[in-house]
PDB file of N, CA and C in Angstrom:
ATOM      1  N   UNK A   1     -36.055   8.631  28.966  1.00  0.00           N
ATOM      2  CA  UNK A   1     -35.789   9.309  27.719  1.00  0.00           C
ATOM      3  C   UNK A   1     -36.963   9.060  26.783  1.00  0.00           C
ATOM      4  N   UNK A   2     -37.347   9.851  26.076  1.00  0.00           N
ATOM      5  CA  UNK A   2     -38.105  10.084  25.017  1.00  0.00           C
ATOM      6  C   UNK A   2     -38.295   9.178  24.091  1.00  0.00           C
ATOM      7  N   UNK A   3     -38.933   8.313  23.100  1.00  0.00           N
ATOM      8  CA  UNK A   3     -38.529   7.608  22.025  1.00  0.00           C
ATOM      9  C   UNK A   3     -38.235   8.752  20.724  1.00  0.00           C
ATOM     10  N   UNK A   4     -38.586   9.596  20.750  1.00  0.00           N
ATOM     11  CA  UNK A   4     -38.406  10.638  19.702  1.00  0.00           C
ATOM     12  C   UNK A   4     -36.628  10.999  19.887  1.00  0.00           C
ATOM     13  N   UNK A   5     -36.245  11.354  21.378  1.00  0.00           N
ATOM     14  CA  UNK A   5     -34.972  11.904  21.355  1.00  0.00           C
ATOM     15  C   UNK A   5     -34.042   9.983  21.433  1.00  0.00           C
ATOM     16  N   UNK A   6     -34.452   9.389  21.892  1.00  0.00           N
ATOM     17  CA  UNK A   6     -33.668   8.431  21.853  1.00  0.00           C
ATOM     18  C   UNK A   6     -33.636   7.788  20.527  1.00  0.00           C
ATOM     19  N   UNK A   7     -34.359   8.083  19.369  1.00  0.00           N
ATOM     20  CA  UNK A   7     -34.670   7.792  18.212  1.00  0.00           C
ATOM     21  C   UNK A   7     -33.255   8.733  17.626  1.00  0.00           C
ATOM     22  N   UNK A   8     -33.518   9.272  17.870  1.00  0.00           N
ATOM     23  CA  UNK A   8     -31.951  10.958  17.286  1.00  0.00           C
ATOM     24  C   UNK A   8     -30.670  10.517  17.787  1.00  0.00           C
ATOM     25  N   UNK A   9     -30.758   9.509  19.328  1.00  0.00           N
ATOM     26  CA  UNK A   9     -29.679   9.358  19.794  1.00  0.00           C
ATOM     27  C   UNK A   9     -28.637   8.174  18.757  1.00  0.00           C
ATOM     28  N   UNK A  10     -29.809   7.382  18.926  1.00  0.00           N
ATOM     29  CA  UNK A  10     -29.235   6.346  18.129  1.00  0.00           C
ATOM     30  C   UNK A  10     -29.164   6.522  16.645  1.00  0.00           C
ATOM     31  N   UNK A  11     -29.615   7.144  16.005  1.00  0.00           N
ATOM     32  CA  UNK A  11     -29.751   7.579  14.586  1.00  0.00           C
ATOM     33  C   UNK A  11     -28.313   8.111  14.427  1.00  0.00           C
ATOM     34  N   UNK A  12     -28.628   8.928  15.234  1.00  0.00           N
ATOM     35  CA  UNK A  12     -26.860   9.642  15.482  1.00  0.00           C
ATOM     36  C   UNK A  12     -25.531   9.045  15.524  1.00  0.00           C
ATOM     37  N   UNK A  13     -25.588   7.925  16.527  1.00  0.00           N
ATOM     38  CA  UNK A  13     -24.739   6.937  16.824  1.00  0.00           C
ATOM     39  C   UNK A  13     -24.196   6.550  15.817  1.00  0.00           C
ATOM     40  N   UNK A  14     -25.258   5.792  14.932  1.00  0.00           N
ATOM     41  CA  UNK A  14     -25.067   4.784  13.881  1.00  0.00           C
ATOM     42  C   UNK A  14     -24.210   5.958  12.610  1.00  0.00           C
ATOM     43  N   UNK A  15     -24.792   6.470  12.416  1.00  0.00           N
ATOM     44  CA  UNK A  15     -24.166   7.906  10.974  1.00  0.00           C
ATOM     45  C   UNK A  15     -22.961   8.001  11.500  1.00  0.00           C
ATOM     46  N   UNK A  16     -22.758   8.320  12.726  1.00  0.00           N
ATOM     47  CA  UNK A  16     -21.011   8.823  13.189  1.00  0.00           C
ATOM     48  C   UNK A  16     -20.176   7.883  13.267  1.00  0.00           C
ATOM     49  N   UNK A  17     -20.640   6.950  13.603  1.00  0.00           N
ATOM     50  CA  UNK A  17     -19.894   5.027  13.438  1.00  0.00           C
ATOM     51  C   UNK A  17     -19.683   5.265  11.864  1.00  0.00           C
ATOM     52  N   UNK A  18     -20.687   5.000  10.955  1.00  0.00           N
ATOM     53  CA  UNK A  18     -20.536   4.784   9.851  1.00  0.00           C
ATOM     54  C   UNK A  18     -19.428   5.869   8.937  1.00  0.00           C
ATOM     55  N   UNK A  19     -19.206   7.099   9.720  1.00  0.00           N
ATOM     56  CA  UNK A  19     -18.395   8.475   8.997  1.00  0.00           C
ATOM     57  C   UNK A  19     -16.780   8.123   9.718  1.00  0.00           C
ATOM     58  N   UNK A  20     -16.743   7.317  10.831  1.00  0.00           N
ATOM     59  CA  UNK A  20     -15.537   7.086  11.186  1.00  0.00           C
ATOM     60  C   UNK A  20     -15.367   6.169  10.644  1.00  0.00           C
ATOM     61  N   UNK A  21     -15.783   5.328  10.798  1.00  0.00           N
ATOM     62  CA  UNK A  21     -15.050   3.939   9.636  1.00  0.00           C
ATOM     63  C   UNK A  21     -14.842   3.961   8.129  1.00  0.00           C
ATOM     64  N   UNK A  22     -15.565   4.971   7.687  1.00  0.00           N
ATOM     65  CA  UNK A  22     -15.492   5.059   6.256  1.00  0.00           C
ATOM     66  C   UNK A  22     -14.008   6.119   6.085  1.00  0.00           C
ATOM     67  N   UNK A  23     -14.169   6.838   6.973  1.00  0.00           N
ATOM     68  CA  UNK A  23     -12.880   8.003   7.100  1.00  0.00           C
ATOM     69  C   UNK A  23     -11.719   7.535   7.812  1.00  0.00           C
ATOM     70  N   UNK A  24     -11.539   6.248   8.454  1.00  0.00           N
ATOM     71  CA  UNK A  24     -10.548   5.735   8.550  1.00  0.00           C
ATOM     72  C   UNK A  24     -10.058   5.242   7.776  1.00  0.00           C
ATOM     73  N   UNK A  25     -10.773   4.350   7.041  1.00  0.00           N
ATOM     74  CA  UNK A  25     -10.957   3.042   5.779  1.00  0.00           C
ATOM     75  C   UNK A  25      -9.867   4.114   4.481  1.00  0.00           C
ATOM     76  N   UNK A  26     -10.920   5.803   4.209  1.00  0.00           N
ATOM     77  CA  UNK A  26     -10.669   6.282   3.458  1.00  0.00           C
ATOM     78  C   UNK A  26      -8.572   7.380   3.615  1.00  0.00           C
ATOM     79  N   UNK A  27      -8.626   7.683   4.632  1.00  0.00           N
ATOM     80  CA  UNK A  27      -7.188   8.023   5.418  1.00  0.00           C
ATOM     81  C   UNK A  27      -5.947   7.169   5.028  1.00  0.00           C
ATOM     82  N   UNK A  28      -6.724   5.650   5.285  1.00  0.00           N
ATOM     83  CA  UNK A  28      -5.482   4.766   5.150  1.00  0.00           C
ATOM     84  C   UNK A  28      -4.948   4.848   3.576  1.00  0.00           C
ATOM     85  N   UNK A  29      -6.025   5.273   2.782  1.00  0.00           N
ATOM     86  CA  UNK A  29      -5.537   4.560   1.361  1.00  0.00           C
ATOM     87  C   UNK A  29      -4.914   5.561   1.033  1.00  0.00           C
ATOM     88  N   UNK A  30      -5.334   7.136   1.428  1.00  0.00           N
ATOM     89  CA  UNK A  30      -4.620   8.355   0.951  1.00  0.00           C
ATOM     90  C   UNK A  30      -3.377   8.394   1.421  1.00  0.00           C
ATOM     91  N   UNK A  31      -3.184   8.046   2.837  1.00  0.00           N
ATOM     92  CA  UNK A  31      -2.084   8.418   3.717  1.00  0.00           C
ATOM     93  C   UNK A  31      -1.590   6.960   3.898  1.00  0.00           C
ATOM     94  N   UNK A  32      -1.350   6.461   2.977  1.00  0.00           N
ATOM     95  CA  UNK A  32      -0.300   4.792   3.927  1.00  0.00           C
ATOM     96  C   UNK A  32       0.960   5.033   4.665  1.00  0.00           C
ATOM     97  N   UNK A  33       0.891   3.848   5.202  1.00  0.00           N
ATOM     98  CA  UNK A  33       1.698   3.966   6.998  1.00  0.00           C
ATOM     99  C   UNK A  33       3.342   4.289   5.856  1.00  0.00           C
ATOM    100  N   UNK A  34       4.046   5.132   6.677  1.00  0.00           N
ATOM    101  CA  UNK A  34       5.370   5.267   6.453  1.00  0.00           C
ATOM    102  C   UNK A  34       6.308   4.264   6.739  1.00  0.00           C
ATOM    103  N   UNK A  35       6.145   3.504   7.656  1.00  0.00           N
ATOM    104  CA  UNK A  35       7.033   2.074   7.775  1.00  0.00           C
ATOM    105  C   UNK A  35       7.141   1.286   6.772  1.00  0.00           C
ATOM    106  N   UNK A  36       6.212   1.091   5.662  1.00  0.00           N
ATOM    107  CA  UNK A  36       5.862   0.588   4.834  1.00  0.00           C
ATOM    108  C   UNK A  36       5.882   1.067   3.187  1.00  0.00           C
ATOM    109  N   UNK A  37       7.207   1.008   2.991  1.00  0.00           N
ATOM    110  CA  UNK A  37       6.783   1.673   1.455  1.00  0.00           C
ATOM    111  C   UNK A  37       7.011   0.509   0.479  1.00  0.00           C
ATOM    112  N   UNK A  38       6.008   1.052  -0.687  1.00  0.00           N
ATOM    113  CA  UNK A  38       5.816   0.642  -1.700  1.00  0.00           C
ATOM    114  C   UNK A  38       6.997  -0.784  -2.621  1.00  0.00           C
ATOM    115  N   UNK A  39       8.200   0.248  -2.568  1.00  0.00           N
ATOM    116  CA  UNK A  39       8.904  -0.297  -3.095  1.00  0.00           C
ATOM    117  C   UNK A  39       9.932  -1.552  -2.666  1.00  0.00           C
ATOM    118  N   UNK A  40       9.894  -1.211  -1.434  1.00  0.00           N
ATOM    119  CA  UNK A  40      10.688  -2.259  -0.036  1.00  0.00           C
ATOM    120  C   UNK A  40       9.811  -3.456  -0.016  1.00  0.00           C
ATOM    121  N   UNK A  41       8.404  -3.483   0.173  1.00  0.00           N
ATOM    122  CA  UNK A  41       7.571  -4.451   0.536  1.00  0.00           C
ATOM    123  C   UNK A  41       7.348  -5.086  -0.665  1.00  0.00           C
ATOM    124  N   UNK A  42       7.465  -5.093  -2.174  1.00  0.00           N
ATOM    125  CA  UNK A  42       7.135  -5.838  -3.289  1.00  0.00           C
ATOM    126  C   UNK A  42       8.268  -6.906  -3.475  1.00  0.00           C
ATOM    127  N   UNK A  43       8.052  -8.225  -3.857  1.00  0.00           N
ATOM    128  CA  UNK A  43       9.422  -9.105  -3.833  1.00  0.00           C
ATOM    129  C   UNK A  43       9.147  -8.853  -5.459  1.00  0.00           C
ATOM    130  N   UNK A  44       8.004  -8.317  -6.430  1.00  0.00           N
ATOM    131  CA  UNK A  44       8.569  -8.137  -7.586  1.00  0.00           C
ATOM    132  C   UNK A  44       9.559  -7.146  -7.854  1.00  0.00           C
ATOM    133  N   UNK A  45       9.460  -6.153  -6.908  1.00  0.00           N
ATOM    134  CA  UNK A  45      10.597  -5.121  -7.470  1.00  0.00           C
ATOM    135  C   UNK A  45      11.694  -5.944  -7.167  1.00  0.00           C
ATOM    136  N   UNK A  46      11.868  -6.566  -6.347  1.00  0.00           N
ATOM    137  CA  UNK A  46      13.056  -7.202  -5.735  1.00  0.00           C
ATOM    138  C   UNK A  46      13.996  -8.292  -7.029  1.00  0.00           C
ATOM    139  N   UNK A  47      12.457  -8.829  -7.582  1.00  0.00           N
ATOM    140  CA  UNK A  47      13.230  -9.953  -8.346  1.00  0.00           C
ATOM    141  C   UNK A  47      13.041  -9.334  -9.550  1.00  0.00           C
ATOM    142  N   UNK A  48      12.667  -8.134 -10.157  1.00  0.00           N
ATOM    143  CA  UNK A  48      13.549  -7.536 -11.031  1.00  0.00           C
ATOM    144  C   UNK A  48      14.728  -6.699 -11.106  1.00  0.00           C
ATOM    145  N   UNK A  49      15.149  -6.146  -9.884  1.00  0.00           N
ATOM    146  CA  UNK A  49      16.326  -5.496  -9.812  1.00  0.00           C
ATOM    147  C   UNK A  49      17.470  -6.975  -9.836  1.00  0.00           C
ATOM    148  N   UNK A  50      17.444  -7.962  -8.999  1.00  0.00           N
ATOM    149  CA  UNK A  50      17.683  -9.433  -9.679  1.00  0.00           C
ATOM    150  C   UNK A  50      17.947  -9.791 -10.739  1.00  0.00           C
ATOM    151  N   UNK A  51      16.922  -9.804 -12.096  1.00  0.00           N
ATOM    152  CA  UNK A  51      16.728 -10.016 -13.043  1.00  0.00           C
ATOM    153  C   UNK A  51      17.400  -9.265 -13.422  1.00  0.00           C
ATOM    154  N   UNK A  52      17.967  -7.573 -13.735  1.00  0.00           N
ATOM    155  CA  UNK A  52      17.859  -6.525 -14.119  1.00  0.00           C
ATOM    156  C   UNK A  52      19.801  -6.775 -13.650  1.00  0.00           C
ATOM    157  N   UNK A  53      20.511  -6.998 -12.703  1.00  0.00           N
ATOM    158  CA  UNK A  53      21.861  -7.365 -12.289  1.00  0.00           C
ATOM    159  C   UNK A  53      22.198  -8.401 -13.326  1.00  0.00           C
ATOM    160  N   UNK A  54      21.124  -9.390 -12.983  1.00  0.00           N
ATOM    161  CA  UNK A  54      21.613 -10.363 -13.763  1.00  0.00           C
ATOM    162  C   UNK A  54      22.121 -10.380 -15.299  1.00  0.00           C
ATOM    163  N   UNK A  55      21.159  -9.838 -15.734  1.00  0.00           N
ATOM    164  CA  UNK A  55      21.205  -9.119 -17.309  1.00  0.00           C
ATOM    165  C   UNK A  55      22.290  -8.747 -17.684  1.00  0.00           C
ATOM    166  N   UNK A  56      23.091  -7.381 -16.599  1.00  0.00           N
ATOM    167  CA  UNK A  56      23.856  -6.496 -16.991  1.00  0.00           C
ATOM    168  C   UNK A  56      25.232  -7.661 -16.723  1.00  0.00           C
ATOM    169  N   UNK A  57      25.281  -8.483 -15.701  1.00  0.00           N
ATOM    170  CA  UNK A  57      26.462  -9.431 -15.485  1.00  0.00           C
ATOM    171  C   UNK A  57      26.532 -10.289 -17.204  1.00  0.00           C
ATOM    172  N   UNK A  58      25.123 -10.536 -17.452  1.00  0.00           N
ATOM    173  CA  UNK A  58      25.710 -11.491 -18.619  1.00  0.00           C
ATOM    174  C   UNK A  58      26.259 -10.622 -19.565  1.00  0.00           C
ATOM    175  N   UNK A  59      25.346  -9.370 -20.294  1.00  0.00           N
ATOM    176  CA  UNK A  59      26.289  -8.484 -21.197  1.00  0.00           C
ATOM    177  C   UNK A  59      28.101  -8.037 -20.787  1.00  0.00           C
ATOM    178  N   UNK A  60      28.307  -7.790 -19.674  1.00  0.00           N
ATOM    179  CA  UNK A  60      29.563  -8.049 -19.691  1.00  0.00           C
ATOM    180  C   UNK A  60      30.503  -9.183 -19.806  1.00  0.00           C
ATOM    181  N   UNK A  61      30.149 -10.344 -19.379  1.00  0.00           N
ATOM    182  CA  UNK A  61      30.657 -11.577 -19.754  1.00  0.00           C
ATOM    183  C   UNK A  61      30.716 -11.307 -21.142  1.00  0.00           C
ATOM    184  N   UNK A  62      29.929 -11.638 -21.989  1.00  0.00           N
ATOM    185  CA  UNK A  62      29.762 -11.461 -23.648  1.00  0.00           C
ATOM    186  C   UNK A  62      30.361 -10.295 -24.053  1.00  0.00           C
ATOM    187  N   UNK A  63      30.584  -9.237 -23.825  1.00  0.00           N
ATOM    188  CA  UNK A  63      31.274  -8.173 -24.095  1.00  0.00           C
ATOM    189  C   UNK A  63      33.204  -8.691 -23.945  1.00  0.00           C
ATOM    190  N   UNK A  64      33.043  -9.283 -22.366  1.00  0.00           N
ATOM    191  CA  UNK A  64      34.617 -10.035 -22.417  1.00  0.00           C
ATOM    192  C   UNK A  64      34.973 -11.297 -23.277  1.00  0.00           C
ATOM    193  N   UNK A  65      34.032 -11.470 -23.585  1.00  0.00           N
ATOM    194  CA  UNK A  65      34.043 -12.704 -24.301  1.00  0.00           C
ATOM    195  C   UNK A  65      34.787 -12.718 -25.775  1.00  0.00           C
ATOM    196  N   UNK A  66      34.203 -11.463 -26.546  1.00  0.00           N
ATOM    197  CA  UNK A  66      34.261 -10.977 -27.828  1.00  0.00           C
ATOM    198  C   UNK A  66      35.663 -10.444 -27.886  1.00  0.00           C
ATOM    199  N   UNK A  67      35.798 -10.003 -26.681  1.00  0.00           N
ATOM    200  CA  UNK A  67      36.971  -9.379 -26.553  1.00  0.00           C
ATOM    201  C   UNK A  67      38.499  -9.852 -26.603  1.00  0.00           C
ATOM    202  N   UNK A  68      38.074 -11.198 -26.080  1.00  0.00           N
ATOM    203  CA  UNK A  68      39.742 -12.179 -26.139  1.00  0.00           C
ATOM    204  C   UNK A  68      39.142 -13.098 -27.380  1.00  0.00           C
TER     205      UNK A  68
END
């Protein structure tokens, strides 16, 4: 082979490596995996819906409270 065409080969190589990994890299962030959502995987949402129960349990206590 040529050094001119094997110069293109590998030139080539390297750009199309570099356009798949960047376009994988870039796929994932647009398209995240469906097994995985947002709201399931955070333990903050978790420990404010927690927080957020908890809240509403004490206003009713205090609401029964006032009440007798």
């Amino acid at each position: 082979m040529r050094a001119v065409t094997r110069n293109k080969v590998v030139n080539n190589l390297y750009f199309s490596t570099f356009l798949i990994a960047f376009a994988s890299v870039a796929i994932g962030s647009i398209l995240p995996c469906p097994a995985h959502s947002v709201e399931s995987d955070s333990p903050a949402v978790e420990q404010h819906k927690l927080q957020l129960t908890h809240e509403q349990e004490v206003k009713k206590n205090n609401a029964l409270r006032k009440e007798i």
